[in-house]
N, C-alpha and C. Protein backbone atom coordinates (compact mmCIF):
# COMPACT_ATOMS: atom_id res chain seq x y z
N UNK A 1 -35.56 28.36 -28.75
CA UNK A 1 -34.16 28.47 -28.37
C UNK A 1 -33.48 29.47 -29.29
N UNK A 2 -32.61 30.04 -28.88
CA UNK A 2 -31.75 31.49 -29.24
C UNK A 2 -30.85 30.69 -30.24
N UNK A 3 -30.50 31.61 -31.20
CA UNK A 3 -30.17 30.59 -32.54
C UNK A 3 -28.72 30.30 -32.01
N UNK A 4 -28.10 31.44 -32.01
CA UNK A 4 -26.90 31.71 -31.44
C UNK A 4 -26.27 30.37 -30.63
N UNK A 5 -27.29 30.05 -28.98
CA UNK A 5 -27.13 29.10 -28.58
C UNK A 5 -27.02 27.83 -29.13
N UNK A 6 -27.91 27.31 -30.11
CA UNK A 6 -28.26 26.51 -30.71
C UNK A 6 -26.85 26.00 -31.58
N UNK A 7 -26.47 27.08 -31.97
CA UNK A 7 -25.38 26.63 -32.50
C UNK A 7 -24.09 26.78 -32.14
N UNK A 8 -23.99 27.40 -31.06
CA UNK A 8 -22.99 27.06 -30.27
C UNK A 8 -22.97 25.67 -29.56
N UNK A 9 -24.13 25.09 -29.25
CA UNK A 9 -23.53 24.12 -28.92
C UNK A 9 -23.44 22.93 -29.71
N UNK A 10 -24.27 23.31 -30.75
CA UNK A 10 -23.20 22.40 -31.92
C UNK A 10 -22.10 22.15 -32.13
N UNK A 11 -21.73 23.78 -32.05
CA UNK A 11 -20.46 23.55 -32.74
C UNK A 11 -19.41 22.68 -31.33
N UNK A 12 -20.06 23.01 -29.93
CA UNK A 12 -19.17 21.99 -29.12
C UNK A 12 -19.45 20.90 -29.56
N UNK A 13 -20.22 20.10 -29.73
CA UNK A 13 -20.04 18.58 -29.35
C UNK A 13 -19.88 18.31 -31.11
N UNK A 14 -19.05 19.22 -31.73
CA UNK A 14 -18.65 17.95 -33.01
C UNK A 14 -17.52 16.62 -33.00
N UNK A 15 -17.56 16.30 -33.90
CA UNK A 15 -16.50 15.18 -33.97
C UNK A 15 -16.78 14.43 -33.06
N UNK A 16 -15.92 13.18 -33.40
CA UNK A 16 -16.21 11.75 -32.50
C UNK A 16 -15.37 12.48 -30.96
N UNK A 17 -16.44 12.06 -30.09
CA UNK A 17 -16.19 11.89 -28.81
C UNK A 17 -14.66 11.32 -28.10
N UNK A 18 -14.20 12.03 -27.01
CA UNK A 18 -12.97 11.00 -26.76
C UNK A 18 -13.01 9.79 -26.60
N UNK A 19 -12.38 8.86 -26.76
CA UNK A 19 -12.32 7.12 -26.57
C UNK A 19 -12.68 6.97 -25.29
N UNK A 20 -11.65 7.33 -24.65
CA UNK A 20 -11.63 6.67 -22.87
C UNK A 20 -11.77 8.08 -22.06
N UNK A 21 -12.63 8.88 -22.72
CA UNK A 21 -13.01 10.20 -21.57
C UNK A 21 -12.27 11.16 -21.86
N UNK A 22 -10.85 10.89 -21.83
CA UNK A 22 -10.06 12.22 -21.79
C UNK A 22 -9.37 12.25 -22.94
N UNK A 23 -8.35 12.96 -23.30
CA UNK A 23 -7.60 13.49 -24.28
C UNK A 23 -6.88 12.03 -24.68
N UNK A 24 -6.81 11.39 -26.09
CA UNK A 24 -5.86 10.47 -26.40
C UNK A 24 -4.68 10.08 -27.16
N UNK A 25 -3.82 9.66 -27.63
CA UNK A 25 -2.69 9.11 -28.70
C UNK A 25 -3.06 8.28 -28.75
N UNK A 26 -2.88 8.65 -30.49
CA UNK A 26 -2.26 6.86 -31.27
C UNK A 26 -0.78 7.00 -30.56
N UNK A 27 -0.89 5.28 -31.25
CA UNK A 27 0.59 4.63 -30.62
C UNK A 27 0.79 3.45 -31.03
N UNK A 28 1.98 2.95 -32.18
CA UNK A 28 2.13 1.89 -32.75
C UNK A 28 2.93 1.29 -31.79
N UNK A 29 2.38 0.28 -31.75
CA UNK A 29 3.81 -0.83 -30.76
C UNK A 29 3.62 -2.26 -31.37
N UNK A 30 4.39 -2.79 -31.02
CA UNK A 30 4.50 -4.24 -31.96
C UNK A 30 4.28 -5.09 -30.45
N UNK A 31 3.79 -6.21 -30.67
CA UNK A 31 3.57 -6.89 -28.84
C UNK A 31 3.44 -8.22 -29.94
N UNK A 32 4.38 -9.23 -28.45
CA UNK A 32 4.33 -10.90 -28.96
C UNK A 32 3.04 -10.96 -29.04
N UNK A 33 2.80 -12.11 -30.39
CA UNK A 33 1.30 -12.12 -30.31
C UNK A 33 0.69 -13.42 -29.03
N UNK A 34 1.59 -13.62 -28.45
CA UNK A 34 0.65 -14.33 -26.96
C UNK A 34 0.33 -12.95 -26.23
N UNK A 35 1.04 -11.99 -26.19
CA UNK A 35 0.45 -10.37 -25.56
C UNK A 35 -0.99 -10.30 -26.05
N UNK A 36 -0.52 -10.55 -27.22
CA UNK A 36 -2.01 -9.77 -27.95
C UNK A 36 -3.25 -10.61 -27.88
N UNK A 37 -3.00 -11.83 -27.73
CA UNK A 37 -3.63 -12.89 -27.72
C UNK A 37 -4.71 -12.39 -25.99
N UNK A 38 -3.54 -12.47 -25.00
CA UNK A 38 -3.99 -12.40 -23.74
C UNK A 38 -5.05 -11.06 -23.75
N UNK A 39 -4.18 -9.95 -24.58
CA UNK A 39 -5.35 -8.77 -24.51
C UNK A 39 -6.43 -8.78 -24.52
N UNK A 40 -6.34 -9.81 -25.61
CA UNK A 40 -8.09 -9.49 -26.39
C UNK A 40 -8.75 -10.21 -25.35
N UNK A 41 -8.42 -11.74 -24.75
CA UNK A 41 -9.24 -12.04 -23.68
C UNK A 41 -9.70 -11.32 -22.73
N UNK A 42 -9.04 -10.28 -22.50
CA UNK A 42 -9.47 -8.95 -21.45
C UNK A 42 -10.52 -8.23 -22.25
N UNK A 43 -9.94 -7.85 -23.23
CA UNK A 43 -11.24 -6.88 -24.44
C UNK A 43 -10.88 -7.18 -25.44
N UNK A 44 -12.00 -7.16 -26.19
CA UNK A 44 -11.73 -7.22 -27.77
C UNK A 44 -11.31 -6.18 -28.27
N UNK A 45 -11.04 -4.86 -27.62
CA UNK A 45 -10.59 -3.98 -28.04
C UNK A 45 -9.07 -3.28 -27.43
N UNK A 46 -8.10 -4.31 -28.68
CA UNK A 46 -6.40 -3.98 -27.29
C UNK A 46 -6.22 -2.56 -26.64
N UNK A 47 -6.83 -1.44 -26.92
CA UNK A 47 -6.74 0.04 -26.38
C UNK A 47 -7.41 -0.15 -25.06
N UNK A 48 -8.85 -0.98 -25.21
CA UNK A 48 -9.34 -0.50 -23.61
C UNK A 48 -9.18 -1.41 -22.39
N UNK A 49 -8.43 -2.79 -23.25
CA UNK A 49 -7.90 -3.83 -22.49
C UNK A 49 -6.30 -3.57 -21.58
N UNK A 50 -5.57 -2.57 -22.54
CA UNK A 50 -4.59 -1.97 -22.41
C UNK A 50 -4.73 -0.40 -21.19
N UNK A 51 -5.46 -0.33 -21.49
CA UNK A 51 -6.36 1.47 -20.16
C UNK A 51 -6.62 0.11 -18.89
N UNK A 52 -7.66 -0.48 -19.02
CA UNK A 52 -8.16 -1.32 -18.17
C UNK A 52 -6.99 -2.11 -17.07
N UNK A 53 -5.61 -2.56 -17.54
CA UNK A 53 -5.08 -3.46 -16.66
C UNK A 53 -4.12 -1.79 -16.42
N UNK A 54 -4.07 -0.86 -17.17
CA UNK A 54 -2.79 0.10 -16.42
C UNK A 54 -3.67 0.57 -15.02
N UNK A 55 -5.12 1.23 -14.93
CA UNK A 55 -5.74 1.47 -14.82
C UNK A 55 -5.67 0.43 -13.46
N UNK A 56 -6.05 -0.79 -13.11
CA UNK A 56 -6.53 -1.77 -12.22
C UNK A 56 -5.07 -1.89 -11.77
N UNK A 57 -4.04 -2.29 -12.46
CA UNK A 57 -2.55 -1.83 -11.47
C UNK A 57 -2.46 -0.24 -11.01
N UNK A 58 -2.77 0.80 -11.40
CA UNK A 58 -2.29 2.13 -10.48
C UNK A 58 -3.22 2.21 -9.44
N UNK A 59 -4.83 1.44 -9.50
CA UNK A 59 -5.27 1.53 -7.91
C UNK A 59 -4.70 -0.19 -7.33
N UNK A 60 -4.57 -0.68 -7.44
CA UNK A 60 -3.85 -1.84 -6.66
C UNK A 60 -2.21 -1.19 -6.16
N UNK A 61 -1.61 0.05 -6.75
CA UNK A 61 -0.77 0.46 -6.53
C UNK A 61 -0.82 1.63 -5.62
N UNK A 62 -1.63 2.14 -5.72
CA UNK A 62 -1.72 3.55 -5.46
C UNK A 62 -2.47 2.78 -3.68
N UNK A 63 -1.31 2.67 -2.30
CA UNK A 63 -1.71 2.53 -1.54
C UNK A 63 -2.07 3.56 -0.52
N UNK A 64 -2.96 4.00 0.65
CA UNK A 64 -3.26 4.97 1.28
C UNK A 64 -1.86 5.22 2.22
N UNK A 65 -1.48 6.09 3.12
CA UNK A 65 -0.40 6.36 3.34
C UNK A 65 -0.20 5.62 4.60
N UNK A 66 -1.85 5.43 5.15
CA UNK A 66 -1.35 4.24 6.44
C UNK A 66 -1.32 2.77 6.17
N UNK A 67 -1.43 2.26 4.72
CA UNK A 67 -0.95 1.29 4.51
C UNK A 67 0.24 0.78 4.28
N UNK A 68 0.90 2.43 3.39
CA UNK A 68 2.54 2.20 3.06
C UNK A 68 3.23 2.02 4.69
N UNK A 69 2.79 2.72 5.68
CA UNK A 69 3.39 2.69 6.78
C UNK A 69 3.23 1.58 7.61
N UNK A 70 2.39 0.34 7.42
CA UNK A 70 2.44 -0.42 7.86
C UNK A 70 2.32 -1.93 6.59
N UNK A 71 3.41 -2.69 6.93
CA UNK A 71 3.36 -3.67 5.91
C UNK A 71 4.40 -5.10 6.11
N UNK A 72 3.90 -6.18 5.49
CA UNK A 72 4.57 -7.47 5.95
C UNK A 72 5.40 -7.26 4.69
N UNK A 73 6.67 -8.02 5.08
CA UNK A 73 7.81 -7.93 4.12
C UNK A 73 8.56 -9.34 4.36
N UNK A 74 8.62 -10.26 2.74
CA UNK A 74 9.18 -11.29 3.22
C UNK A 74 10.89 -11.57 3.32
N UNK A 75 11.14 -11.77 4.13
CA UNK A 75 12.16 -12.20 4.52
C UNK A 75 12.72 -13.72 3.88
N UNK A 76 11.79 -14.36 4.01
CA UNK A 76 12.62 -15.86 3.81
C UNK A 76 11.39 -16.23 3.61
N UNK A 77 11.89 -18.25 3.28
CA UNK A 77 10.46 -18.88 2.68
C UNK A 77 9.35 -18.58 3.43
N UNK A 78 8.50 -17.98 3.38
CA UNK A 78 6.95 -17.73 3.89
C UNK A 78 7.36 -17.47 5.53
N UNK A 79 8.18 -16.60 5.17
CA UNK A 79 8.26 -15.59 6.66
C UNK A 79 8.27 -14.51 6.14
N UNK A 80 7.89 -13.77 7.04
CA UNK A 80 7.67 -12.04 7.25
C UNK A 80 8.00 -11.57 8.25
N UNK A 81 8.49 -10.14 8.41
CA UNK A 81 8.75 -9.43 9.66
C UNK A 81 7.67 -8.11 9.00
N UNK A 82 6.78 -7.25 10.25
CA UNK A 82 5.94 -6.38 10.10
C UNK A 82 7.19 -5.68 10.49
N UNK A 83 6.76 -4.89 9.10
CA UNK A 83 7.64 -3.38 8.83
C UNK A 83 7.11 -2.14 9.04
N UNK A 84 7.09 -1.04 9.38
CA UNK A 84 6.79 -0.06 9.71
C UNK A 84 7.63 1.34 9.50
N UNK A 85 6.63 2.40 8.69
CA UNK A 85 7.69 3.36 8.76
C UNK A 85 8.06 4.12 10.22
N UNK A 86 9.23 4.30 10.01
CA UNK A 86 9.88 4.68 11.21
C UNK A 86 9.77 5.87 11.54
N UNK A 87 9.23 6.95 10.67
CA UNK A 87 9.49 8.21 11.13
C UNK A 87 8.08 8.26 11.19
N UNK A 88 7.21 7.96 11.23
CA UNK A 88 5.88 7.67 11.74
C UNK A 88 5.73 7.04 13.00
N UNK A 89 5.85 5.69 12.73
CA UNK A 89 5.56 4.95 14.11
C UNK A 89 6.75 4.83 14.64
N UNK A 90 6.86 5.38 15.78
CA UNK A 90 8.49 5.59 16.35
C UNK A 90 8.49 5.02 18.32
N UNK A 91 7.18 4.89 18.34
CA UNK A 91 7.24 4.59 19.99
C UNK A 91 5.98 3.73 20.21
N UNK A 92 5.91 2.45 20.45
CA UNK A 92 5.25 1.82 20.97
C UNK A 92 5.90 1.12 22.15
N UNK A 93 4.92 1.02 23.43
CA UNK A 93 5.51 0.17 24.61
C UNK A 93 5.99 -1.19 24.54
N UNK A 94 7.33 -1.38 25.03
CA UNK A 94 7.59 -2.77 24.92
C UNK A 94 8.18 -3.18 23.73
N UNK A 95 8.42 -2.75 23.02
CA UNK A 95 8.47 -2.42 21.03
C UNK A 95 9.96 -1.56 20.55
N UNK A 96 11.22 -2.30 20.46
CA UNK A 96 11.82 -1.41 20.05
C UNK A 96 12.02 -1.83 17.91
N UNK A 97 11.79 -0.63 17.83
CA UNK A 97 11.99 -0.44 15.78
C UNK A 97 13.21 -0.82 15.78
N UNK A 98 13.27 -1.84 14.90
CA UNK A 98 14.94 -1.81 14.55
C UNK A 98 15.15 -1.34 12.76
N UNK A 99 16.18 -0.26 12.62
CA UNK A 99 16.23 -0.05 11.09
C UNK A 99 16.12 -1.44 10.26
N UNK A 100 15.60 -1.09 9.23
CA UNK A 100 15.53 -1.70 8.01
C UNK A 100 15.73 -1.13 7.06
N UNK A 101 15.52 -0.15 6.87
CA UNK A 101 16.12 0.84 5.82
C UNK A 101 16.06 2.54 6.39
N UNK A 102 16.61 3.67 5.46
CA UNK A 102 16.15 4.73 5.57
C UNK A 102 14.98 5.18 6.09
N UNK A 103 13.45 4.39 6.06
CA UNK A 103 12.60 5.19 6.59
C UNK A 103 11.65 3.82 7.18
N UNK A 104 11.91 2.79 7.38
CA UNK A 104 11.59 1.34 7.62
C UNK A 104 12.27 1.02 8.49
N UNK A 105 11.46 0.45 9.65
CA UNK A 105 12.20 -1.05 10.58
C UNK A 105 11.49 -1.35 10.79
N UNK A 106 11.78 -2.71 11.47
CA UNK A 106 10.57 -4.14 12.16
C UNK A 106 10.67 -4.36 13.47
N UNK A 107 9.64 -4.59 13.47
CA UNK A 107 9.12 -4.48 15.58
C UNK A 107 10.00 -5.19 16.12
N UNK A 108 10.45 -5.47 17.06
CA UNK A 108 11.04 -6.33 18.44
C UNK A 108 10.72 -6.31 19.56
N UNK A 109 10.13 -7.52 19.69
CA UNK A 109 9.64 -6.72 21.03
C UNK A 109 10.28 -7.81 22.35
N UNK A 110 10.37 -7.11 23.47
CA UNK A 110 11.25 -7.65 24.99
C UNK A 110 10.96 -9.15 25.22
N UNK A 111 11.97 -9.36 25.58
CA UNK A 111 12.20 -11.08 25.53
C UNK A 111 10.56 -11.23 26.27
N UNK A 112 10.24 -12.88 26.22
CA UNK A 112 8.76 -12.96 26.60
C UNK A 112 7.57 -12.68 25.94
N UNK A 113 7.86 -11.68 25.26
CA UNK A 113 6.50 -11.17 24.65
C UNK A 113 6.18 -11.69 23.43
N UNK A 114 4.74 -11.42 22.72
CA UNK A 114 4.10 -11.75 21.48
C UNK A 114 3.21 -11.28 20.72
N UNK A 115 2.94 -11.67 20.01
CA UNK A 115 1.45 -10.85 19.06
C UNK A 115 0.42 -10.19 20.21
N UNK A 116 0.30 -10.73 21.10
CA UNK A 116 -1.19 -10.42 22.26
C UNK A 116 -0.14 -8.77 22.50
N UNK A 117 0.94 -8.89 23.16
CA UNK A 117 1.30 -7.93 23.53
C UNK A 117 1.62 -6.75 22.90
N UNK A 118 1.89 -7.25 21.55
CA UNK A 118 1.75 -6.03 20.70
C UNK A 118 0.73 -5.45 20.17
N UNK A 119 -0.53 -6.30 20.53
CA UNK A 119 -1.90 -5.73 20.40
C UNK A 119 -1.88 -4.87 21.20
N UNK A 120 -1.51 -5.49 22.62
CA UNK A 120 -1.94 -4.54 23.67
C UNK A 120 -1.55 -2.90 23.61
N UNK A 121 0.36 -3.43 23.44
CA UNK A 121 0.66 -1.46 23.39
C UNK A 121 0.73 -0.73 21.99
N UNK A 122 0.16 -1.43 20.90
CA UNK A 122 -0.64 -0.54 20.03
C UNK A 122 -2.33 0.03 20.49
N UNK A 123 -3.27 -0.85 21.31
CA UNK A 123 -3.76 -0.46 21.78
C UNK A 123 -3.63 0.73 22.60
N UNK A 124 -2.73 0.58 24.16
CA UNK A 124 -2.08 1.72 24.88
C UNK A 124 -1.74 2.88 24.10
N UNK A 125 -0.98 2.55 23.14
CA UNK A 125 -0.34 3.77 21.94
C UNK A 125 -1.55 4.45 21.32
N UNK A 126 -2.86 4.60 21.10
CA UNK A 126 -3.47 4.58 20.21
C UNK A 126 -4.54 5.48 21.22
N UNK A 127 -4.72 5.19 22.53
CA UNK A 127 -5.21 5.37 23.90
C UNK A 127 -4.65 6.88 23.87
N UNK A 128 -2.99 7.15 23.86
CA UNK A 128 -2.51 8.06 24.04
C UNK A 128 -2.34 8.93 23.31
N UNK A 129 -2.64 8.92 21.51
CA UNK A 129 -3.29 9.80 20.45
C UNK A 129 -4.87 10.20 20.52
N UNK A 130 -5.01 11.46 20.85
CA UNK A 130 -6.38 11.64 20.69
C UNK A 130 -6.47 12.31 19.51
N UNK A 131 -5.40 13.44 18.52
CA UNK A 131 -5.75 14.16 17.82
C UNK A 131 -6.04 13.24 16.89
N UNK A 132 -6.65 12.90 15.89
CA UNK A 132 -6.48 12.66 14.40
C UNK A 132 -5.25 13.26 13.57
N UNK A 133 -3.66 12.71 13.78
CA UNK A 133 -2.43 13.11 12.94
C UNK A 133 -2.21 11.69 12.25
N UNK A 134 -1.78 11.87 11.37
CA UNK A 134 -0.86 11.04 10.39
C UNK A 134 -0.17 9.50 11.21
N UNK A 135 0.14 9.92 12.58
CA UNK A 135 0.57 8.72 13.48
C UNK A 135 -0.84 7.80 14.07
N UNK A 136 -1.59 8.83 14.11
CA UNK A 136 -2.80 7.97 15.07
C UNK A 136 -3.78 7.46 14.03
N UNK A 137 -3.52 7.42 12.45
CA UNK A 137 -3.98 6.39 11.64
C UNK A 137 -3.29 5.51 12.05
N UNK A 138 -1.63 5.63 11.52
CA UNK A 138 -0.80 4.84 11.46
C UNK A 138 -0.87 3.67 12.27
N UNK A 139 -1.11 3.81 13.67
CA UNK A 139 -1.28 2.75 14.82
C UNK A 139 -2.39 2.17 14.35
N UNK A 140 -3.79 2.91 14.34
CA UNK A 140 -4.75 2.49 14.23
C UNK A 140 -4.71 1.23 13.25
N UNK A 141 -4.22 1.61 11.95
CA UNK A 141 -4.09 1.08 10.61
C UNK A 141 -2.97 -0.71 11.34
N UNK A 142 -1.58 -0.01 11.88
CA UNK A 142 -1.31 -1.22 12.79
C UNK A 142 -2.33 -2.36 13.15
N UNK A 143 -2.84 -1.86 14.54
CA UNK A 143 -4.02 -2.29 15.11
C UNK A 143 -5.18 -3.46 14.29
N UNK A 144 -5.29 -2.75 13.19
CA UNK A 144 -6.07 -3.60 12.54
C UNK A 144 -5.84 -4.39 11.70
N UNK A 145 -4.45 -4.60 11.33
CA UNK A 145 -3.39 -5.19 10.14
C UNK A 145 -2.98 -6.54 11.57
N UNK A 146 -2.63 -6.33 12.85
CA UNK A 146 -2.53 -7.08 13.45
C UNK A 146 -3.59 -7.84 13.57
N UNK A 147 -4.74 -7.66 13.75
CA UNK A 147 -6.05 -8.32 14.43
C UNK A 147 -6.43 -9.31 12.84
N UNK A 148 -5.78 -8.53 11.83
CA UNK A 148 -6.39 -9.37 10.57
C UNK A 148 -5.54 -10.44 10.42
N UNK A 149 -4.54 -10.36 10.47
CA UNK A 149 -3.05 -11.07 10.54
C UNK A 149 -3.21 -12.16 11.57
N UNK A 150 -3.83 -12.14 13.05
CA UNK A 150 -3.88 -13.09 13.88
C UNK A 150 -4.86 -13.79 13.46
N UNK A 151 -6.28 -13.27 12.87
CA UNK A 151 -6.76 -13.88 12.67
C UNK A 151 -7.37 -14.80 10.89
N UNK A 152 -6.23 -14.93 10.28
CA UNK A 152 -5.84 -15.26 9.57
C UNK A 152 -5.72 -16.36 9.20
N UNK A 153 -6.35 -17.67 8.58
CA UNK A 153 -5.74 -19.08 9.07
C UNK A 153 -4.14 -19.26 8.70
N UNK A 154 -4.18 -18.37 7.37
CA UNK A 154 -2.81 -18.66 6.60
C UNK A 154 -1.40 -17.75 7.15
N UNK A 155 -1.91 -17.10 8.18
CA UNK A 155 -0.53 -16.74 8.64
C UNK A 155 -0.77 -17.51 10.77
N UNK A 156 0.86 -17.61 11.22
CA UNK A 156 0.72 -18.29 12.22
C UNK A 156 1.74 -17.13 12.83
N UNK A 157 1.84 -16.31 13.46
CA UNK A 157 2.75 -15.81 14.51
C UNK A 157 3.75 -16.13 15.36
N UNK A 158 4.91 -16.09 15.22
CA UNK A 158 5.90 -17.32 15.99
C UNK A 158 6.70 -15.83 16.38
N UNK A 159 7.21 -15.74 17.77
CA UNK A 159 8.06 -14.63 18.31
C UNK A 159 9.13 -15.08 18.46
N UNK A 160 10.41 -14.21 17.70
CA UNK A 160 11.75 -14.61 18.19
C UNK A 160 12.68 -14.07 18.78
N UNK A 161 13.50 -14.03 19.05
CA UNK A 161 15.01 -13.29 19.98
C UNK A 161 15.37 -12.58 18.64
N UNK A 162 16.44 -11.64 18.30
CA UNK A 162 17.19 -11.15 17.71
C UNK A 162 18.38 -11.00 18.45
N UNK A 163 19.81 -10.91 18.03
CA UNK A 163 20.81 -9.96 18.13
C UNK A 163 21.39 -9.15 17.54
N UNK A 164 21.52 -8.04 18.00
CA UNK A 164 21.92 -7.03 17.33
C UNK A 164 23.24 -6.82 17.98
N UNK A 165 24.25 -6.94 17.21
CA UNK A 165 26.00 -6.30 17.83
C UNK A 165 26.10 -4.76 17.67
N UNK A 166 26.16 -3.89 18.48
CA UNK A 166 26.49 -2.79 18.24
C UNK A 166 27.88 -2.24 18.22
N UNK A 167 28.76 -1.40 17.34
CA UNK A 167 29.79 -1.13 17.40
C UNK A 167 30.13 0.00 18.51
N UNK A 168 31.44 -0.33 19.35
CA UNK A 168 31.61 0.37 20.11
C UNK A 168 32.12 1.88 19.57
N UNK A 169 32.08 2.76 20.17
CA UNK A 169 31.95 4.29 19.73
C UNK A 169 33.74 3.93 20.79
N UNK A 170 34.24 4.89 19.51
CA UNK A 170 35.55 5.26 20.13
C UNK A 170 35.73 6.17 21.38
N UNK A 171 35.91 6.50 22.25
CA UNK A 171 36.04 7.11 23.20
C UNK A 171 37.25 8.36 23.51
């Protein structure tokens, strides 16, 4: 081997290695010692016990974009209304969105109807996307958030009426 080389790559790999892979800080912080206590049960070492739970919350956080667009939101004791972003999923049959927020509302669907039927015209809806866009996850992602949801023991599906008062527009 070429000396040159030889010691070039010495001279890369001196010094202790990074801790957790990449570039790091110290960092003094003071934590109740039941914090510290709980840490160490995670690791004996509070730095990688501390990487480890930020780490396991940003992928428990970090949701795919057809999940953010479809999601149960509780309302009251152990009720939910399926929420949906709105500027995504904007037309299903039988299905009108009602706002819930800026980019959120929850299904309604025509007196009579129920979970079966909103299978159905997410089905229909889903029929009528052939490209692969951002919406025809979205349903899809629906689709299968419903089918998990019905079949669920711990959730039960109950369909209700709403009213909505609309204000009359001045004329």
């Amino acid at each position: 081997m070429n000396k040159s080389i030889r010691g070039a790559s010495r001279s890369s790999r001196r010094g202790r290695p990074p801790k957790y892979g990449w570039p790091s800080q110290v960092v003094a912080v003071t934590l109740p010692r039941r914090v510290v206590d709980a840490l160490k049960r995670l690791h004996s070492d509070l730095g990688w016990a501390i990487v480890g739970l930020v780490e396991t919350t940003h992928r428990r956080n970090r949701l795919t974009l057809s999940e953010r667009d479809v999601q149960l939101v509780e309302v009251g004791d152990h009720q939910f209304l399926i929420v949906v972003n709105s500027g995504i999923l904007d037309r299903l049959p039988g299905v009108q969105m009602v706002p819930f927020s800026a980019t959120q509302a929850f299904l309604a669907l025509e007196p009579g109807r129920g979970m079966g039927d909103l299978e159905l015209a997410v089905r229909d809806r889903l029929a009528q996307l052939r490209a692969p866009t951002r919406e025809r996850r979205a349903v899809a992602h629906l689709g299968q958030q419903l089918r998990k949801w019905r079949l669920d023991p711990r959730f039960e599906p109950h369909a209700r009426s709403i009213i909505i008062v609309n204000k009359r527009r001045k004329r």
